[in-house]
PDB file of N, CA and C in Angstrom:
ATOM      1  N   UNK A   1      -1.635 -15.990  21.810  1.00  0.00           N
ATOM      2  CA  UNK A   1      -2.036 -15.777  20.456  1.00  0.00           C
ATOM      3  C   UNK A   1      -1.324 -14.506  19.967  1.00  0.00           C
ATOM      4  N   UNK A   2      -0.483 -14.756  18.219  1.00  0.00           N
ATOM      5  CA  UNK A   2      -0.204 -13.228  18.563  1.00  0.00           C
ATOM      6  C   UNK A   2      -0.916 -13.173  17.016  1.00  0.00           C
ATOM      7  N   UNK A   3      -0.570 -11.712  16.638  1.00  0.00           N
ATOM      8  CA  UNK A   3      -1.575 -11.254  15.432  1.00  0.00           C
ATOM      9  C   UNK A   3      -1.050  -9.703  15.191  1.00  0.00           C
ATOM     10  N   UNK A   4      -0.912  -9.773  13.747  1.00  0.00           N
ATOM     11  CA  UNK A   4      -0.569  -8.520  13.569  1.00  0.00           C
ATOM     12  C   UNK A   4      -1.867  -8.230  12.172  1.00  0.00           C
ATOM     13  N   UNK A   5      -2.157  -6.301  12.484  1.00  0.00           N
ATOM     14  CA  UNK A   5      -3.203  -5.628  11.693  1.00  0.00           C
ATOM     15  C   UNK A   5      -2.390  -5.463  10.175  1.00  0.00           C
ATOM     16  N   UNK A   6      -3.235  -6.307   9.099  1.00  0.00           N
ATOM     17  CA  UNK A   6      -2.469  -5.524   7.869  1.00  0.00           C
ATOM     18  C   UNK A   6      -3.049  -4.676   7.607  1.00  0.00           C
ATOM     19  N   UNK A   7      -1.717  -4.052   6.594  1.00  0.00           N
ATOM     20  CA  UNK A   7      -2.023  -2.988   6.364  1.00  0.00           C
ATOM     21  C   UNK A   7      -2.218  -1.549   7.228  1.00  0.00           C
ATOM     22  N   UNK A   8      -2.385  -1.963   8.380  1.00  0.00           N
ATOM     23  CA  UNK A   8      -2.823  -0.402   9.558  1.00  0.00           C
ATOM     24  C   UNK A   8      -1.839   0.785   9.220  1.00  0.00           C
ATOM     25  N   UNK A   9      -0.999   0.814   8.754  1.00  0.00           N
ATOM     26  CA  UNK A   9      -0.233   2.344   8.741  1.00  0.00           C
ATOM     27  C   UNK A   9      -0.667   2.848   8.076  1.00  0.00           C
ATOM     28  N   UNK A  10      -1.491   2.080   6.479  1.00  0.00           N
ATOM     29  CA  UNK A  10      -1.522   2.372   5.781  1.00  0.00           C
ATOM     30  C   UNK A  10      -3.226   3.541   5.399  1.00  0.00           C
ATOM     31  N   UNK A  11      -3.830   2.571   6.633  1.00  0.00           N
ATOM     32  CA  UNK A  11      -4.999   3.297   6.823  1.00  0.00           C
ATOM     33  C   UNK A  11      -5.550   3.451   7.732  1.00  0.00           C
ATOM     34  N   UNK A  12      -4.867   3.809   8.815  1.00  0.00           N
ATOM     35  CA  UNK A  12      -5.296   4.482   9.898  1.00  0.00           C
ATOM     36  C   UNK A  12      -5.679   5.720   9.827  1.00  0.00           C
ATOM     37  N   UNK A  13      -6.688   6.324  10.261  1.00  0.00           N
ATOM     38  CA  UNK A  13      -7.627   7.545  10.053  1.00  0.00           C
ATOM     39  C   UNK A  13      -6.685   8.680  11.084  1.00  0.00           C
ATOM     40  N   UNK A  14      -6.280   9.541  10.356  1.00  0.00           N
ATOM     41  CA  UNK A  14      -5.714  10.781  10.892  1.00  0.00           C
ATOM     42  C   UNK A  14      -6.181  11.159  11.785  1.00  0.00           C
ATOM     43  N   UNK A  15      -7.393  11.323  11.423  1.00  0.00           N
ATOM     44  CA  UNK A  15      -8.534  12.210  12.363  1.00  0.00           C
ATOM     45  C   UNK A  15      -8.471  11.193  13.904  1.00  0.00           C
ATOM     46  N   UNK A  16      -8.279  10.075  13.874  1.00  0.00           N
ATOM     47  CA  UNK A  16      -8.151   9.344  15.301  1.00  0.00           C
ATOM     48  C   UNK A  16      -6.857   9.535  15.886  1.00  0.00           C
ATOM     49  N   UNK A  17      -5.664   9.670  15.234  1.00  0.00           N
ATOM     50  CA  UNK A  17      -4.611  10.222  15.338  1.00  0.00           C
ATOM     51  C   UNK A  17      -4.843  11.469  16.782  1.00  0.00           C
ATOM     52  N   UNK A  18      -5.224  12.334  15.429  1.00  0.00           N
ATOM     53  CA  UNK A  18      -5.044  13.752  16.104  1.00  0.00           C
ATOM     54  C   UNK A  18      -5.780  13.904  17.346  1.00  0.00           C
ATOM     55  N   UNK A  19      -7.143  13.258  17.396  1.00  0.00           N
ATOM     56  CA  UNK A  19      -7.959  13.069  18.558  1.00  0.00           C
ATOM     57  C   UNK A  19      -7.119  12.564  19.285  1.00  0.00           C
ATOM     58  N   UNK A  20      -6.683  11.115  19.261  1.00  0.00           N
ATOM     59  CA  UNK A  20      -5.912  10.887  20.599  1.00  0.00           C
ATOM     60  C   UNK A  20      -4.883  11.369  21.288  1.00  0.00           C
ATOM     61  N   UNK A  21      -4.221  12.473  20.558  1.00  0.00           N
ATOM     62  CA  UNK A  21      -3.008  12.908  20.843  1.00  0.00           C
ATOM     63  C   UNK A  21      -3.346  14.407  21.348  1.00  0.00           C
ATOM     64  N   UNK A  22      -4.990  14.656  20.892  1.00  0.00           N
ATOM     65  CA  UNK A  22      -5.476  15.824  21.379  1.00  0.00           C
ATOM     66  C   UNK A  22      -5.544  15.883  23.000  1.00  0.00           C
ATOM     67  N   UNK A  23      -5.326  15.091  23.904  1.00  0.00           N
ATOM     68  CA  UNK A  23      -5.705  14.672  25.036  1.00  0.00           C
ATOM     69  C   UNK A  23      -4.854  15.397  25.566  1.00  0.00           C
ATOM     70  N   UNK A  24      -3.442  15.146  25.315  1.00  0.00           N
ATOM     71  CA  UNK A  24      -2.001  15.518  25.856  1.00  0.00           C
ATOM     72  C   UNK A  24      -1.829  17.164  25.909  1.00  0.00           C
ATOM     73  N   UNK A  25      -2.339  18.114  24.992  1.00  0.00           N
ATOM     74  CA  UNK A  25      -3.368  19.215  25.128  1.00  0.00           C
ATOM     75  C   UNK A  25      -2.290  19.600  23.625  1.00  0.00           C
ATOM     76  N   UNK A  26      -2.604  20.880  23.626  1.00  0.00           N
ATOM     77  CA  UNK A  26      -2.584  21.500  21.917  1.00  0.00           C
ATOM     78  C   UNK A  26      -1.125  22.016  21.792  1.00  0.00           C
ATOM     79  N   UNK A  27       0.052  22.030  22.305  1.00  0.00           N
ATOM     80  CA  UNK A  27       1.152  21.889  22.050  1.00  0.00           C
ATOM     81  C   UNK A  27       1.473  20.495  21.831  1.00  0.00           C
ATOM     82  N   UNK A  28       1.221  19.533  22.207  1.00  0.00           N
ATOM     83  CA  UNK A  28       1.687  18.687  21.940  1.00  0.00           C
ATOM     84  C   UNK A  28       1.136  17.967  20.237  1.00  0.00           C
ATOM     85  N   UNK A  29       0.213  17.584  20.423  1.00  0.00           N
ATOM     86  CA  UNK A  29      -1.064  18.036  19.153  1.00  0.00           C
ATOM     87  C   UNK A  29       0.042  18.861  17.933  1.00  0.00           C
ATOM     88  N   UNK A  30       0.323  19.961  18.318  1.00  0.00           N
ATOM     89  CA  UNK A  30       0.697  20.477  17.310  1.00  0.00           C
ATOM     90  C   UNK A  30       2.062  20.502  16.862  1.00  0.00           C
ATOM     91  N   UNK A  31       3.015  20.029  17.963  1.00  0.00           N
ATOM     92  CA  UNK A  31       3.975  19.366  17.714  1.00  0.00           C
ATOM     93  C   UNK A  31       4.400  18.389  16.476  1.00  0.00           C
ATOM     94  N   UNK A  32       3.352  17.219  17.014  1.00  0.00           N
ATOM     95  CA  UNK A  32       3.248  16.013  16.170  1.00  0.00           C
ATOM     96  C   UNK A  32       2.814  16.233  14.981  1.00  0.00           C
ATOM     97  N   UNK A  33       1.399  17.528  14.656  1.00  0.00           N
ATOM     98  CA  UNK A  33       1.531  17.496  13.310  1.00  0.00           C
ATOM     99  C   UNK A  33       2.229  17.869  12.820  1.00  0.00           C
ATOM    100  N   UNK A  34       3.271  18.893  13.156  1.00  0.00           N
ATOM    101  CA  UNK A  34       4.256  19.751  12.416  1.00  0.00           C
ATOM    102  C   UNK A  34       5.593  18.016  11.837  1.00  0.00           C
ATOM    103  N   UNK A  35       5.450  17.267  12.919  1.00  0.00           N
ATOM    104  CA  UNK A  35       6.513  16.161  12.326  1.00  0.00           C
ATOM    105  C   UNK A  35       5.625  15.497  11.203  1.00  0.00           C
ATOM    106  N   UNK A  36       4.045  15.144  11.285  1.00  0.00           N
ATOM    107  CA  UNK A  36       3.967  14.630   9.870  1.00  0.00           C
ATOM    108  C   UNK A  36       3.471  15.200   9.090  1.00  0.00           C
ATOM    109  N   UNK A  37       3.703  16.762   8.811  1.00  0.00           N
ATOM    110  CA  UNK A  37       3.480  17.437   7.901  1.00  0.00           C
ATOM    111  C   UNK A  37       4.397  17.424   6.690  1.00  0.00           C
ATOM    112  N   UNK A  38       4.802  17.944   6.074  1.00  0.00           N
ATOM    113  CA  UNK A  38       6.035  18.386   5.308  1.00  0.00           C
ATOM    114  C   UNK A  38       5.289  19.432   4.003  1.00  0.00           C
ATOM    115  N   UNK A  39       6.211  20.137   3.471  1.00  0.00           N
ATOM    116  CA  UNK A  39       6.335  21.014   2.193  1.00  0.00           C
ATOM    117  C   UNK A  39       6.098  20.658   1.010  1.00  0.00           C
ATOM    118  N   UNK A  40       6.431  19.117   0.852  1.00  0.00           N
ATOM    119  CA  UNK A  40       6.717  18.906  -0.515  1.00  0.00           C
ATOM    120  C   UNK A  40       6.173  17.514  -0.334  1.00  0.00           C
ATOM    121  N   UNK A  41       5.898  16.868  -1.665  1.00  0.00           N
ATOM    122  CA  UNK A  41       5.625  15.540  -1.905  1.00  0.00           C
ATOM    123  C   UNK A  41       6.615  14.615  -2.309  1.00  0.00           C
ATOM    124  N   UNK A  42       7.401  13.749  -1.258  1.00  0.00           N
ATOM    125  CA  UNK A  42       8.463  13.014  -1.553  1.00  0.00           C
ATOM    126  C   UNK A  42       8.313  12.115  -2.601  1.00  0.00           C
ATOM    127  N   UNK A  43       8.643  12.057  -3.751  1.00  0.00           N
ATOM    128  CA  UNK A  43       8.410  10.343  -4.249  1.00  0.00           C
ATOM    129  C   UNK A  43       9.087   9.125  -4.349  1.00  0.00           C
ATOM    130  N   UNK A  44       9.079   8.379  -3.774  1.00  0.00           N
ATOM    131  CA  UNK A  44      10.358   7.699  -4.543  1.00  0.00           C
ATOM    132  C   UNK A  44       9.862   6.574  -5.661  1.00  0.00           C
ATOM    133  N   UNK A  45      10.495   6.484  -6.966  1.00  0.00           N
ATOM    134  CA  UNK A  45      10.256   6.134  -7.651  1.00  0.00           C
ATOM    135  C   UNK A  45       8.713   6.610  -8.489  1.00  0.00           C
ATOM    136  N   UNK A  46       8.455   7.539  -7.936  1.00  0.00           N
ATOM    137  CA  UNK A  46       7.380   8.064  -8.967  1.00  0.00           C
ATOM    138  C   UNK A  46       6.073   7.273  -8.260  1.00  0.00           C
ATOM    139  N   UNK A  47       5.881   6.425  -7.193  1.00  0.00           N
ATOM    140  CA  UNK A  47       5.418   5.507  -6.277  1.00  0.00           C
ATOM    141  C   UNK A  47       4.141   6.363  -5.909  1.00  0.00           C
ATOM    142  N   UNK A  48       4.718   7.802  -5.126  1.00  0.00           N
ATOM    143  CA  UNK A  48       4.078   8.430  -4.130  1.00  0.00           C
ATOM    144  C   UNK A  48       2.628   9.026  -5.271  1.00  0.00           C
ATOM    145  N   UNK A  49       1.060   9.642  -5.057  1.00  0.00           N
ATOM    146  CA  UNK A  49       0.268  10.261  -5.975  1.00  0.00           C
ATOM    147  C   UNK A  49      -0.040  11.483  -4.959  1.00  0.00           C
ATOM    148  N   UNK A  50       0.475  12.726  -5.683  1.00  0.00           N
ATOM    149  CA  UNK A  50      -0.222  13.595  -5.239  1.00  0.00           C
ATOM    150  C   UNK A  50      -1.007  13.972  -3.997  1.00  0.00           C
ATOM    151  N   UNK A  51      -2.419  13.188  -5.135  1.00  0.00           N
ATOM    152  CA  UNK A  51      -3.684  12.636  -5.087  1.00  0.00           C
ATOM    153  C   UNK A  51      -3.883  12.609  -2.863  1.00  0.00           C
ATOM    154  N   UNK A  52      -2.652  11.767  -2.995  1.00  0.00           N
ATOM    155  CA  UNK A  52      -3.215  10.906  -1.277  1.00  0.00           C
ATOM    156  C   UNK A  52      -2.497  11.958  -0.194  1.00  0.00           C
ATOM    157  N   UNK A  53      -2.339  13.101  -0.761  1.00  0.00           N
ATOM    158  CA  UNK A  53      -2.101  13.986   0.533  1.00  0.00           C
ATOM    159  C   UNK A  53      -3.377  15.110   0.046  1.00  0.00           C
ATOM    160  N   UNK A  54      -3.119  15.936   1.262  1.00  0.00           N
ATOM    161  CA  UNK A  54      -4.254  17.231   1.856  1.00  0.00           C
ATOM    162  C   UNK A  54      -3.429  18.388   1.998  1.00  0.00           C
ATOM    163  N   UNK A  55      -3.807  19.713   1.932  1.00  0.00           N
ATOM    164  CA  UNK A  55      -2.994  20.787   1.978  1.00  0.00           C
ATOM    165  C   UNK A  55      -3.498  21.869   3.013  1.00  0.00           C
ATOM    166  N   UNK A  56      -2.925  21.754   4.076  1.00  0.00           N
ATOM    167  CA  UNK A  56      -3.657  22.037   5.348  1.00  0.00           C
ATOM    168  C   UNK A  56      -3.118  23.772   5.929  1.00  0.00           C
ATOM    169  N   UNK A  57      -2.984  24.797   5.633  1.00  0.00           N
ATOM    170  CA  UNK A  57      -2.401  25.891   6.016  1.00  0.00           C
ATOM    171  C   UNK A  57      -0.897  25.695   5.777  1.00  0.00           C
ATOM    172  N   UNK A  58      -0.777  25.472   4.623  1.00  0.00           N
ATOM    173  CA  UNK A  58       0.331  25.829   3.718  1.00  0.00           C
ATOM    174  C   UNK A  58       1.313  24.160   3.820  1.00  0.00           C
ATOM    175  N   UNK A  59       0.996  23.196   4.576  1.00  0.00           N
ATOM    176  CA  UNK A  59       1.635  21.601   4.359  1.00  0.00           C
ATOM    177  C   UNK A  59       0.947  20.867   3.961  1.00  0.00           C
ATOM    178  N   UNK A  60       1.109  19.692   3.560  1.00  0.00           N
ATOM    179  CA  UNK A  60       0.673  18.747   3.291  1.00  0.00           C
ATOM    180  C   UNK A  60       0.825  17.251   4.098  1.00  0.00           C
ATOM    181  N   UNK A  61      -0.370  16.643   4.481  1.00  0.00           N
ATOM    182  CA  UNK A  61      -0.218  15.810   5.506  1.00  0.00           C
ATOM    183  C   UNK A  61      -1.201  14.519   4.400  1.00  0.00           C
ATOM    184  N   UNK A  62      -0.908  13.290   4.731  1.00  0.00           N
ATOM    185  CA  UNK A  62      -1.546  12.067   3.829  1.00  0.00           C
ATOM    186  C   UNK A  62      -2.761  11.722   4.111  1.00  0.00           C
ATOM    187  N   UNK A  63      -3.783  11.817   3.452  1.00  0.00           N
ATOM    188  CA  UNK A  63      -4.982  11.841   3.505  1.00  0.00           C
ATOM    189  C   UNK A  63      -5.758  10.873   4.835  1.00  0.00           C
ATOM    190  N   UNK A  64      -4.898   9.620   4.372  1.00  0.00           N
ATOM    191  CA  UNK A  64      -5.047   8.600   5.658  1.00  0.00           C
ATOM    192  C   UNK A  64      -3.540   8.094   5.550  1.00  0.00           C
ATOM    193  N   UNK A  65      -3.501   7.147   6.618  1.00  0.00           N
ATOM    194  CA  UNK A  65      -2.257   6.283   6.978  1.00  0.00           C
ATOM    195  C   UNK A  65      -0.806   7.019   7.488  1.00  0.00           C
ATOM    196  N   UNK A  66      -0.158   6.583   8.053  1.00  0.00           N
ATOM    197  CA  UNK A  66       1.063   7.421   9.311  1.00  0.00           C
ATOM    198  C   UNK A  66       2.558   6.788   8.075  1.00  0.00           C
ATOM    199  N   UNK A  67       3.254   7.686   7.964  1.00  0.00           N
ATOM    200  CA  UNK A  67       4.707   7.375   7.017  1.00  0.00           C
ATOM    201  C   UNK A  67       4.876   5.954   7.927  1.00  0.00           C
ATOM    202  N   UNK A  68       5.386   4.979   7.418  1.00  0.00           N
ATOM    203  CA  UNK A  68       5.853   3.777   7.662  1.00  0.00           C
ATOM    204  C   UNK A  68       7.542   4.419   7.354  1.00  0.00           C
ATOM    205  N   UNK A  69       8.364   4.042   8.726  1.00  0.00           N
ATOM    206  CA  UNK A  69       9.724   4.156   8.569  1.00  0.00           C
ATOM    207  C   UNK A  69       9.995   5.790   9.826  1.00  0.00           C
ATOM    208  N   UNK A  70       8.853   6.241  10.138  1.00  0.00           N
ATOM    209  CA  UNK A  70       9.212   7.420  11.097  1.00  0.00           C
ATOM    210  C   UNK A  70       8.579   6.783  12.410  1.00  0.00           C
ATOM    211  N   UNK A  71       9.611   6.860  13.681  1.00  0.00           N
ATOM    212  CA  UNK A  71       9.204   5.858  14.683  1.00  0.00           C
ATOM    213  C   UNK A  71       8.490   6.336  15.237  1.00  0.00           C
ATOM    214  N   UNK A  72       8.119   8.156  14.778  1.00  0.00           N
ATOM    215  CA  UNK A  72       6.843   8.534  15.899  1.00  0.00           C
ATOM    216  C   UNK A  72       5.696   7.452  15.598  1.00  0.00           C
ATOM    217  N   UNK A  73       5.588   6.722  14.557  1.00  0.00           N
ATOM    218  CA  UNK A  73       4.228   6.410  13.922  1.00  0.00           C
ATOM    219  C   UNK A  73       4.110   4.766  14.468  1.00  0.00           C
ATOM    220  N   UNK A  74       5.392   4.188  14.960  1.00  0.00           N
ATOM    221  CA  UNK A  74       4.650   2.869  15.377  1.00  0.00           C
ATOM    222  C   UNK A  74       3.932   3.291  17.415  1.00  0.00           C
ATOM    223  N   UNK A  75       4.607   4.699  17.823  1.00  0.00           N
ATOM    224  CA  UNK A  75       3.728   5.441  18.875  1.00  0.00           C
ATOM    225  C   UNK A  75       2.575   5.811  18.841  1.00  0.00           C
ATOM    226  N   UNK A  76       2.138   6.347  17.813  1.00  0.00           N
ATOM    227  CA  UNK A  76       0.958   7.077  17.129  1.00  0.00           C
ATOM    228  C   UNK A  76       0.041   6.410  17.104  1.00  0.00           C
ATOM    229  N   UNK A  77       0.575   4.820  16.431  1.00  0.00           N
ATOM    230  CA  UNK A  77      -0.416   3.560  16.014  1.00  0.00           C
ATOM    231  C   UNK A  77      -0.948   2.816  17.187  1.00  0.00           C
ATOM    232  N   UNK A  78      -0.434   2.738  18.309  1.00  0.00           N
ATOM    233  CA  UNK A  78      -0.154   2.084  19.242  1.00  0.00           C
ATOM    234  C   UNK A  78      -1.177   2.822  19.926  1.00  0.00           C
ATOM    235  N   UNK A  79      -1.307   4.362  20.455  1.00  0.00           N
ATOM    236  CA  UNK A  79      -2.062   5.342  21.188  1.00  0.00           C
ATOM    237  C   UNK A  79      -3.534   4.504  20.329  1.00  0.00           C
ATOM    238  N   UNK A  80      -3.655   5.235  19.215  1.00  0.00           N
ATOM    239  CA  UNK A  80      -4.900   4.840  18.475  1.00  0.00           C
ATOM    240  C   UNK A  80      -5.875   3.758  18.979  1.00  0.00           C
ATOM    241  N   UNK A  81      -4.855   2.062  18.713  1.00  0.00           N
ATOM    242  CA  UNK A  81      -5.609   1.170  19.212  1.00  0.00           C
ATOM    243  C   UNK A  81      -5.687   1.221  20.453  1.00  0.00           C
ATOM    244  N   UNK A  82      -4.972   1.701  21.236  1.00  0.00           N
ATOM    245  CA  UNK A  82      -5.515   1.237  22.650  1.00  0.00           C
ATOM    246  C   UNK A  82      -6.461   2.190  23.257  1.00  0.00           C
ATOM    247  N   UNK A  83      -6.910   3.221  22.320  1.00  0.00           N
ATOM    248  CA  UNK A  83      -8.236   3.563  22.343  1.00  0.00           C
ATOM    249  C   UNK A  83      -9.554   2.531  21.884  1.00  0.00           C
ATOM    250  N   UNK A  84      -8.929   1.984  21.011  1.00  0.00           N
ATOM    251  CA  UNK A  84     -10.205   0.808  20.365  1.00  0.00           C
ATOM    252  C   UNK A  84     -10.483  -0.353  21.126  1.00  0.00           C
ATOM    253  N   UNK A  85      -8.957  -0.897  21.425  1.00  0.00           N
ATOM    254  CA  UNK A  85      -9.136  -2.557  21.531  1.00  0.00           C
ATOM    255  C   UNK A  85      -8.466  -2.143  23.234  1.00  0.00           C
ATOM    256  N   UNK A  86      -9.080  -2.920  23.932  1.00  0.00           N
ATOM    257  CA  UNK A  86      -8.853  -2.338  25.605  1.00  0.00           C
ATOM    258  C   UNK A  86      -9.062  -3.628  26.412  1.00  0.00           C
ATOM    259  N   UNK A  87      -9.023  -5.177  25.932  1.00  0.00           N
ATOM    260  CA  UNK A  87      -9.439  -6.211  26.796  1.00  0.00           C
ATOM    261  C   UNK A  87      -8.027  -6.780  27.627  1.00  0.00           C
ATOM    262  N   UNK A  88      -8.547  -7.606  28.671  1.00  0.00           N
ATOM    263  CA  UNK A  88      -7.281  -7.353  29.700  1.00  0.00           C
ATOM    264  C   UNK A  88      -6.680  -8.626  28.588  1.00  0.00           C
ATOM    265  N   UNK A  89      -5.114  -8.875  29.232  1.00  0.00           N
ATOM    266  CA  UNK A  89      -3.993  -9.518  29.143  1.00  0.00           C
ATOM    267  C   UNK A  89      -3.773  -9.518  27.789  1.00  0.00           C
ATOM    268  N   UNK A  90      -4.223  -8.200  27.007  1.00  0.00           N
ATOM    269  CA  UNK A  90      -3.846  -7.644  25.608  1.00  0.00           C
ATOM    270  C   UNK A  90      -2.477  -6.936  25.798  1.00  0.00           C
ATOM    271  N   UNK A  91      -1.086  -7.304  24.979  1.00  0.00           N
ATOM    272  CA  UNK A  91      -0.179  -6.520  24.673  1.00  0.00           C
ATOM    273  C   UNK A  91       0.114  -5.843  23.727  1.00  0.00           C
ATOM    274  N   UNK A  92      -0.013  -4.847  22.872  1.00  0.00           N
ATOM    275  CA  UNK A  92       0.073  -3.995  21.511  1.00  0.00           C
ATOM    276  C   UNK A  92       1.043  -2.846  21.583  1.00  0.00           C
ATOM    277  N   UNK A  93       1.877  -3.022  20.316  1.00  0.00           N
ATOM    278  CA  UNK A  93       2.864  -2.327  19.453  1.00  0.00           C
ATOM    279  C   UNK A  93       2.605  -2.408  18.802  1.00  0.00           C
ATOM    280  N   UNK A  94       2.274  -0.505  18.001  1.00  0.00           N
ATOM    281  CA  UNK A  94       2.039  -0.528  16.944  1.00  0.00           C
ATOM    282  C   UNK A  94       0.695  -1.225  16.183  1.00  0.00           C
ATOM    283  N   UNK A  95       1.221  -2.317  14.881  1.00  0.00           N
ATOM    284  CA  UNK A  95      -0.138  -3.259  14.783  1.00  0.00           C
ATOM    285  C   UNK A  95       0.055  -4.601  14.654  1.00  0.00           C
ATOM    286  N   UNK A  96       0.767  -4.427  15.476  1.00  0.00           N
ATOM    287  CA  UNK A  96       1.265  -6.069  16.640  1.00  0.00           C
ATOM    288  C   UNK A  96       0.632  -6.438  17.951  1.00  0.00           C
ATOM    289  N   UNK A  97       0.144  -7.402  17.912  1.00  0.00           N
ATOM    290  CA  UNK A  97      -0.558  -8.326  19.420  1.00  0.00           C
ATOM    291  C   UNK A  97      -0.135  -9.282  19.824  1.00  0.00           C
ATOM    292  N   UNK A  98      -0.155  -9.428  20.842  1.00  0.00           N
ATOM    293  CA  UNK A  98       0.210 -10.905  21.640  1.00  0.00           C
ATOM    294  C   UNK A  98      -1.597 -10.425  22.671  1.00  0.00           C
ATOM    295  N   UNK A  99      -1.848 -11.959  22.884  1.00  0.00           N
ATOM    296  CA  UNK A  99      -3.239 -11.775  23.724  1.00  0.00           C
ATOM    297  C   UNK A  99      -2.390 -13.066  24.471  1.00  0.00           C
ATOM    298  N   UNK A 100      -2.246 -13.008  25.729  1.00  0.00           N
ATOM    299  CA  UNK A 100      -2.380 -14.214  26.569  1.00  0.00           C
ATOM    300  C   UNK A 100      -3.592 -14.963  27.247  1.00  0.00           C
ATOM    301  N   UNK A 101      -3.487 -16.130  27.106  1.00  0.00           N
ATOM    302  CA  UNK A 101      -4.697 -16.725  27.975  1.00  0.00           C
ATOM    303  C   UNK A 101      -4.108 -18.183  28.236  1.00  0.00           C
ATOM    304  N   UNK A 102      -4.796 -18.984  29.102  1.00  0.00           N
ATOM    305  CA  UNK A 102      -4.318 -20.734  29.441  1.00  0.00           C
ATOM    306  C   UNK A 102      -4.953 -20.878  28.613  1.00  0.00           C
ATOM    307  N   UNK A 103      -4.236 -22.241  28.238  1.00  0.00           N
ATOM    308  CA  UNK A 103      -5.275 -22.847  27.399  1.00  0.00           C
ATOM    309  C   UNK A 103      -6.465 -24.127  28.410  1.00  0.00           C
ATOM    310  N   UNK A 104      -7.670 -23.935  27.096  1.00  0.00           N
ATOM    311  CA  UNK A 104      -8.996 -23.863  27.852  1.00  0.00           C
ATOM    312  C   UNK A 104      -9.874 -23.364  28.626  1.00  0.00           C
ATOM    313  N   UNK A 105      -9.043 -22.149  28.980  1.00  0.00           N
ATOM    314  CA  UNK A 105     -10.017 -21.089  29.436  1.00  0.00           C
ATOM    315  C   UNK A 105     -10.120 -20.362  28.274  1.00  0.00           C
ATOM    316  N   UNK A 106     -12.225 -19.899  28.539  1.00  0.00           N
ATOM    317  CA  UNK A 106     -12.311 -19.025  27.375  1.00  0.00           C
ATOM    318  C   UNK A 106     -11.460 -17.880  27.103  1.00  0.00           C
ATOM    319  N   UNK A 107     -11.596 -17.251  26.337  1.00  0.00           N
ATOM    320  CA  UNK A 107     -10.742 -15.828  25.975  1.00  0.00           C
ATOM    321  C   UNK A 107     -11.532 -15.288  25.280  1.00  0.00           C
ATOM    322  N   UNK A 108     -11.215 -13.783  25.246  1.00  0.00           N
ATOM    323  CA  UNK A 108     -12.202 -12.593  24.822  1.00  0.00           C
ATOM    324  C   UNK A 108     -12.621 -12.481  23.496  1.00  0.00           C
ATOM    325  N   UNK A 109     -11.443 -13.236  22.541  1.00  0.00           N
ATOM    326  CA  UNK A 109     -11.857 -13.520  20.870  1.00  0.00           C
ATOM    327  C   UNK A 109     -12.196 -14.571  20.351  1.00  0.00           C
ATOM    328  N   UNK A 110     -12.271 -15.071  21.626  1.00  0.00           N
ATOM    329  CA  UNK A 110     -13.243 -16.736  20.850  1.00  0.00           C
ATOM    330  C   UNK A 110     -14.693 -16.739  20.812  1.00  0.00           C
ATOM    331  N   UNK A 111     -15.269 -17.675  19.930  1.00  0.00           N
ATOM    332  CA  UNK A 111     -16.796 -17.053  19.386  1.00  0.00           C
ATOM    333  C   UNK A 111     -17.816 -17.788  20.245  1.00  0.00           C
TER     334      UNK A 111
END
C-alpha cells in the first residue's frame, strides 16, 4: 500500500521538529534552526504573508510547516513521523509511505 500525507510540509508543527531533533543534543538543535531561520521574508510573487512567520531573537522562522524545496526538510519530516507512526513493515520519506503486507493477512490499517 503506498500513501502519501497532504499537505505535511505545510503543517507540520515546529515545535515537533525541534523536539525531535532536540535528542541529538543542543548543537545540533541549533544548527538546524539557524538553517531554517533567515533575516528577511522571501516572497515570491507577493505569495509569501508576513503574517505566517515568528520573530525569534532577531530571525524569523514560519509559524508552522518546513520550506518545501530545502532537502534538510524532507529529513526533518521523516524524523517527525517516525516519532508518530512506528508499526512494523512501515517505510517513510518524508510524507511518503509504502506499508507492506501479503495479501489476506490482516494489516495494521485495516478496520
Amino acid at each position: 500500500m503506498e500513501f502519501d500525507f497532504k499537505s505535511f510540509f505545510n503543517t507540520v508543527s515546529l515545535s515537533s521538529v525541534f523536539k525531535r531533533i532536540g535528542i541529538y543534543g543542543p548543537y545540533v538543535a541549533y544548527t538546524i534552526s539557524n538553517l531554517l531561520a533567515t533575516d528577511t521574508v522571501k516572497t515570491v510573487d507577493g505569495f509569501q504573508d508576513e503574517k505566517e512567520y515568528t520573530r525569534i531573537e532577531g530571525f524569523l522562522y514560519k509559524k508552522s510547516g518546513l520550506p518545501q524545496g530545502l532537502s534538510l526538510s524532507s529529513i526533518l519530516a521523516t524524523l517527525v513521523l517516525e516519532s508518530k507512526i512506528t508499526p512494523e513493515n512501515l517505510v517513510m520519506y518524508a510524507d511518503d509511505g509504502l506499508y507492506f503486507y501479503r495479501e489476506g493477512e490482516k494489516n495494521k490499517f485495516s478496520k
